[in-house]
Protein backbone atom coordinates (compact mmCIF):
# COMPACT_ATOMS: atom_id res chain seq x y z
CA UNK A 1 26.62 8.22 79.60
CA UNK A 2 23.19 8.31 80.82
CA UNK A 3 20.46 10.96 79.69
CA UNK A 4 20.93 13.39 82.49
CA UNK A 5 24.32 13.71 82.04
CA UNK A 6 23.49 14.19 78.07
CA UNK A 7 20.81 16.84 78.81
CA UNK A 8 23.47 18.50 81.25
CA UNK A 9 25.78 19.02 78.51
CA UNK A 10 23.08 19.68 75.53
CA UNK A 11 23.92 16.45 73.34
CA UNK A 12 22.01 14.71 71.53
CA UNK A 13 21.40 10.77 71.99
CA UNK A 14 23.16 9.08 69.27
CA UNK A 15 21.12 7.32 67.00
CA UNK A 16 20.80 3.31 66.95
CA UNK A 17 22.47 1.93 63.72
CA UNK A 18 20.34 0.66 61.01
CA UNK A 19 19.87 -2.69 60.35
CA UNK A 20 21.55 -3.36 56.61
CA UNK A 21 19.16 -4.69 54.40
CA UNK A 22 19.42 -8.62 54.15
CA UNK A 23 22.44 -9.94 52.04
CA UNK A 24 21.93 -9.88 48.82
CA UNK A 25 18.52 -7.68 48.53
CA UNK A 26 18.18 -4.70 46.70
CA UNK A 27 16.18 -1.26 47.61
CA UNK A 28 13.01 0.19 45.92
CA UNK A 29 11.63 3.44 47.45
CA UNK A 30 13.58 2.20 50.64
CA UNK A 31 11.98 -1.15 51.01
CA UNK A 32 14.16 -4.14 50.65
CA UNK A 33 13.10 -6.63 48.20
CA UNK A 34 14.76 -9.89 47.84
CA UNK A 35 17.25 -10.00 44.45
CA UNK A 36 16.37 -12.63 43.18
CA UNK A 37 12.89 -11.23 42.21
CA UNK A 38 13.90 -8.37 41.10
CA UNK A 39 16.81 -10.28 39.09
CA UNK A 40 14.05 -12.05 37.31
CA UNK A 41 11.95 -9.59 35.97
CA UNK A 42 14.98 -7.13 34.66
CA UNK A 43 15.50 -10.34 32.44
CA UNK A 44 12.09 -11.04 31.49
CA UNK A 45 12.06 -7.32 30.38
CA UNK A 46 15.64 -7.69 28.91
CA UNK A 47 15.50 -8.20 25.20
CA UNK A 48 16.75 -11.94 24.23
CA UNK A 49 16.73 -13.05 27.65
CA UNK A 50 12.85 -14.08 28.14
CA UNK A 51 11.84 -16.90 26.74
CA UNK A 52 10.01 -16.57 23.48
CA UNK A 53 11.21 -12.91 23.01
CA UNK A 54 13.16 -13.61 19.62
CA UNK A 55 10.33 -15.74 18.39
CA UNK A 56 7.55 -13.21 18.57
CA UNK A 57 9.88 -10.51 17.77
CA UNK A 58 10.95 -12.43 14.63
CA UNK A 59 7.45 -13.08 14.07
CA UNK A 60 5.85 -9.53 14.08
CA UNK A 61 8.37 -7.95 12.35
CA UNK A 62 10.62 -10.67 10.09
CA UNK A 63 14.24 -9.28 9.01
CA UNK A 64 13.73 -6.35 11.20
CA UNK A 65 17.03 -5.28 12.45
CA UNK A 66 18.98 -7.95 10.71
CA UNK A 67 20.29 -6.12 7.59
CA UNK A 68 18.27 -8.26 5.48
CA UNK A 69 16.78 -7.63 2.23
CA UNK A 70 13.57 -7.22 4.11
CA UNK A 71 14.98 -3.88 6.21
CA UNK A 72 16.13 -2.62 2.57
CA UNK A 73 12.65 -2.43 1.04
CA UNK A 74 10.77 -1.39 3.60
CA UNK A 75 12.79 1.65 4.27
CA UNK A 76 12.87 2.33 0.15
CA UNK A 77 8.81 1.81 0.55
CA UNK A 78 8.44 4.14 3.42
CA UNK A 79 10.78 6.87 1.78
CA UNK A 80 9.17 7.09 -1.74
CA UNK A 81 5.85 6.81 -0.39
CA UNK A 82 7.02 9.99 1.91
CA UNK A 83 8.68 11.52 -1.54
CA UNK A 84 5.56 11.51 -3.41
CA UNK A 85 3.19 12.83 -0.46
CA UNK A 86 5.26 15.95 0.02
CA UNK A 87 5.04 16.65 -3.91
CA UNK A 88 1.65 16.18 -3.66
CA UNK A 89 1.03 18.56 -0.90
CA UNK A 90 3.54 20.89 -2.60
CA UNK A 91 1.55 20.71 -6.01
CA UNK A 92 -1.86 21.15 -4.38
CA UNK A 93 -0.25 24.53 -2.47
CA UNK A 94 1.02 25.99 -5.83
CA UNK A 95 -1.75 25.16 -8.30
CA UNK A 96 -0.45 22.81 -10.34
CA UNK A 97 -1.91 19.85 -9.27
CA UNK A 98 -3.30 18.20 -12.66
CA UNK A 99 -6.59 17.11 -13.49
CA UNK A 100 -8.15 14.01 -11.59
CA UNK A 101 -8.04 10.82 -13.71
CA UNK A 102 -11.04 8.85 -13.89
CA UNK A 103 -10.10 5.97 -11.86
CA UNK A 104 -9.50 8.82 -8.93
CA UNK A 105 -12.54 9.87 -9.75
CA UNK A 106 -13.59 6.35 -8.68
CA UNK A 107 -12.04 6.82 -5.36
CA UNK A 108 -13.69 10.69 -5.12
CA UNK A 109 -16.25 10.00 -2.30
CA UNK A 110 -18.62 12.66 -3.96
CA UNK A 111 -18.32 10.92 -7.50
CA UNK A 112 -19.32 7.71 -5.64
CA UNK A 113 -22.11 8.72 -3.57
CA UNK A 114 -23.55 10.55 -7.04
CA UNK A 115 -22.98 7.44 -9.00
CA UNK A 116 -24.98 5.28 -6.37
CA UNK A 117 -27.83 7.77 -6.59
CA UNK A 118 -28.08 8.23 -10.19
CA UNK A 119 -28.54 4.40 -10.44
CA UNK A 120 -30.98 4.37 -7.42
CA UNK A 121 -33.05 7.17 -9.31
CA UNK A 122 -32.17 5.72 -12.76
CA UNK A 123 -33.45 2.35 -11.90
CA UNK A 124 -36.60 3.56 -10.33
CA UNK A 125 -37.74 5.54 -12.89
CA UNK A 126 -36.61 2.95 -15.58
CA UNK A 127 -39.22 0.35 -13.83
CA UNK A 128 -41.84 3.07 -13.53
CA UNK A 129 -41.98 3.64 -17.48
CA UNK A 130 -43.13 -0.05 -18.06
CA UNK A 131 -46.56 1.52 -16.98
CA UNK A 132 -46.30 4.29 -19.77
CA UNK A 133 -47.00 2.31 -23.28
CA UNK A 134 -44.77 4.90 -25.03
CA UNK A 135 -41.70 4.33 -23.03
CA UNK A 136 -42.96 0.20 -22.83
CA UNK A 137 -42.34 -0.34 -26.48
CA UNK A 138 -40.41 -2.92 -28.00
CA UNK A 139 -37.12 -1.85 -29.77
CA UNK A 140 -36.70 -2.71 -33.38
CA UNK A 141 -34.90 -1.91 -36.58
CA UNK A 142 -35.83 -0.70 -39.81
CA UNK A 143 -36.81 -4.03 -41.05
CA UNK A 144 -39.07 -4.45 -37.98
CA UNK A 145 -36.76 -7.18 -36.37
CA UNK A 146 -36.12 -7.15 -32.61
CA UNK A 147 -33.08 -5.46 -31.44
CA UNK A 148 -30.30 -7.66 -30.07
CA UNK A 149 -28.32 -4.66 -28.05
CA UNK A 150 -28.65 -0.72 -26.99
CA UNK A 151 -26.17 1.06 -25.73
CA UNK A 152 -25.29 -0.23 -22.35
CA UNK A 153 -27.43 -3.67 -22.53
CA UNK A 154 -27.49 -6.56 -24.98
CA UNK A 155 -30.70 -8.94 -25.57
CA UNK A 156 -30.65 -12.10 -23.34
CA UNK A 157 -33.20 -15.29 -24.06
CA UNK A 158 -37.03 -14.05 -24.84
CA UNK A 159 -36.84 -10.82 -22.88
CA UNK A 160 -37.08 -8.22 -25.51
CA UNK A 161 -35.30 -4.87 -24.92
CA UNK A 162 -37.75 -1.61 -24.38
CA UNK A 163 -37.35 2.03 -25.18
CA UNK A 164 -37.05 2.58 -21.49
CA UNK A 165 -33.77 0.22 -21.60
CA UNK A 166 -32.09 3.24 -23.77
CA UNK A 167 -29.70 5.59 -22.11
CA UNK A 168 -31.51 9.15 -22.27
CA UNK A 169 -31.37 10.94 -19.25
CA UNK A 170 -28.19 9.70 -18.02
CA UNK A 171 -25.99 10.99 -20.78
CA UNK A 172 -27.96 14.23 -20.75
CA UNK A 173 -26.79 14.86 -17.08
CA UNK A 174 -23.16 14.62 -17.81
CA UNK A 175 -23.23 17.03 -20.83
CA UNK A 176 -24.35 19.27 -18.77
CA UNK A 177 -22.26 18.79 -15.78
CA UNK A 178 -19.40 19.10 -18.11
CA UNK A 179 -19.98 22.91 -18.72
CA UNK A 180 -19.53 23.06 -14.74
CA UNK A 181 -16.29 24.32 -12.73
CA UNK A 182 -14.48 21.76 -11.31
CA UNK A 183 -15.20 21.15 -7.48
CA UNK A 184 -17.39 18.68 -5.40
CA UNK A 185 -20.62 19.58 -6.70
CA UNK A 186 -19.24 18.66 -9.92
CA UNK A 187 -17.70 15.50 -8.73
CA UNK A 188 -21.33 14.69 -6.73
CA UNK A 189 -23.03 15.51 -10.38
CA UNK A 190 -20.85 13.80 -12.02
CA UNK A 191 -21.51 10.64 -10.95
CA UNK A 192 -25.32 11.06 -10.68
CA UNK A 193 -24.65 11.34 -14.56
CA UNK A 194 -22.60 8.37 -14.68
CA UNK A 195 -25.54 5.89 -12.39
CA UNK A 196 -28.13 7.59 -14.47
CA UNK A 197 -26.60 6.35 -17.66
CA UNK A 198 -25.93 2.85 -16.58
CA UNK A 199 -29.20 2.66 -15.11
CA UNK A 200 -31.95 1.57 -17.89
CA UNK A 201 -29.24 -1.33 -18.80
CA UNK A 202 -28.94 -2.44 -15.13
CA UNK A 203 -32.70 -2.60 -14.72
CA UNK A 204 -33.03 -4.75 -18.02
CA UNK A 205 -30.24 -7.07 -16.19
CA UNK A 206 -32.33 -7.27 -13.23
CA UNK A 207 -35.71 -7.79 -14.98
CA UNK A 208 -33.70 -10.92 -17.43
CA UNK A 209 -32.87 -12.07 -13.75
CA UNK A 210 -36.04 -11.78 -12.12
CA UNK A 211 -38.14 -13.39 -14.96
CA UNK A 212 -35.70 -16.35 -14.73
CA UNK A 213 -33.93 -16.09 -18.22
């Protein structure tokens, strides 16, 4: 039928068939791509089919997935260590949460920084009083003999241990941070107390060390 005779009766040209896409090939977005390719790369994604898969799945994650002994622990692991956070958050919400221990102290971040200030301070100041004769003297006991240890240092070789070496101002601090209500001041104090009283035997150390004793 040609196109006048089409136009005559108001039909529309049929359309010309599509070509199929080649055997085998497979559509994305309406442009063929050949199988195989595609074939490939579903099985480089498919678990256990690319090589290596197993091995670096085995290797980042050992008995993961294979009932072992290994899947058994680390779910007991992860579900106490859940267990005890929510108490904790639950204890800190109603009040109850007791007193800090002194080794959590340790890990209080305000303890620490106060701690590595006090012996900063402590230190300085300890060196300083070598300059004041007072604070210079040598320690001894009642029958004039040379003191072998103070609180917080023993005597090593020749060096002879000075009144400055004695914990004074350190363990002053911390009785009076102990009147204080608990918080992060006190925590900061705290351990200025604490680096303050370790101080004068930390500088003897260092002074043994620097004179080569």
């Amino acid at each position: 039928m040609s196109m006048q005779q089409l136009s005559k009766t108001g039909k529309s040209a049929p359309r010309a068939p599509v070509a199929p896409a080649q055997q085998g090939g497979k559509r994305n977005n309406g442009i063929a791509l050949p199988a195989q390719g595609i074939d490939a790369q579903q099985a480089a994604l498919r678990p256990g089919s690319a090589p290596g898969f197993e091995a670096q799945r085995a290797a980042l994650s050992p008995g993961l997935g294979n009932g072992g002994a290994s899947d058994v622990d680390a779910r007991a692991t992860l579900a106490a260590t859940a267990t005890a956070a929510v108490h904790e958050v639950a204890a800190e919400q109603q009040g109850s949460k007791p007193a800090p221990t002194a080794a959590e102290k340790k890990r209080n971040w305000q303890f620490r920084i106060g701690e590595k200030i006090g012996m900063a301070l402590g230190v300085a100041v300890t060196r300083v009083l070598a300059y004041v004769p007072s604070w210079n003297e040598i320690l001894r006991d009642e029958q004039g003999q040379e003191l072998q240890q103070v609180e917080g240092a023993e005597r090593v070789g020749a060096m002879p241990l000075r009144k400055r070496h004695m914990q004074v101002v350190g363990p002053q601090i911390s009785a009076w941070v102990a009147g204080l209500s608990p918080g992060k001041i006190r925590d900061f104090l705290e351990g200025v107390g604490v680096g303050a009283t370790a101080a004068p035997g930390e500088t003897y150390r260092r002074e043994v060390a620097e004179a080569g004793n």
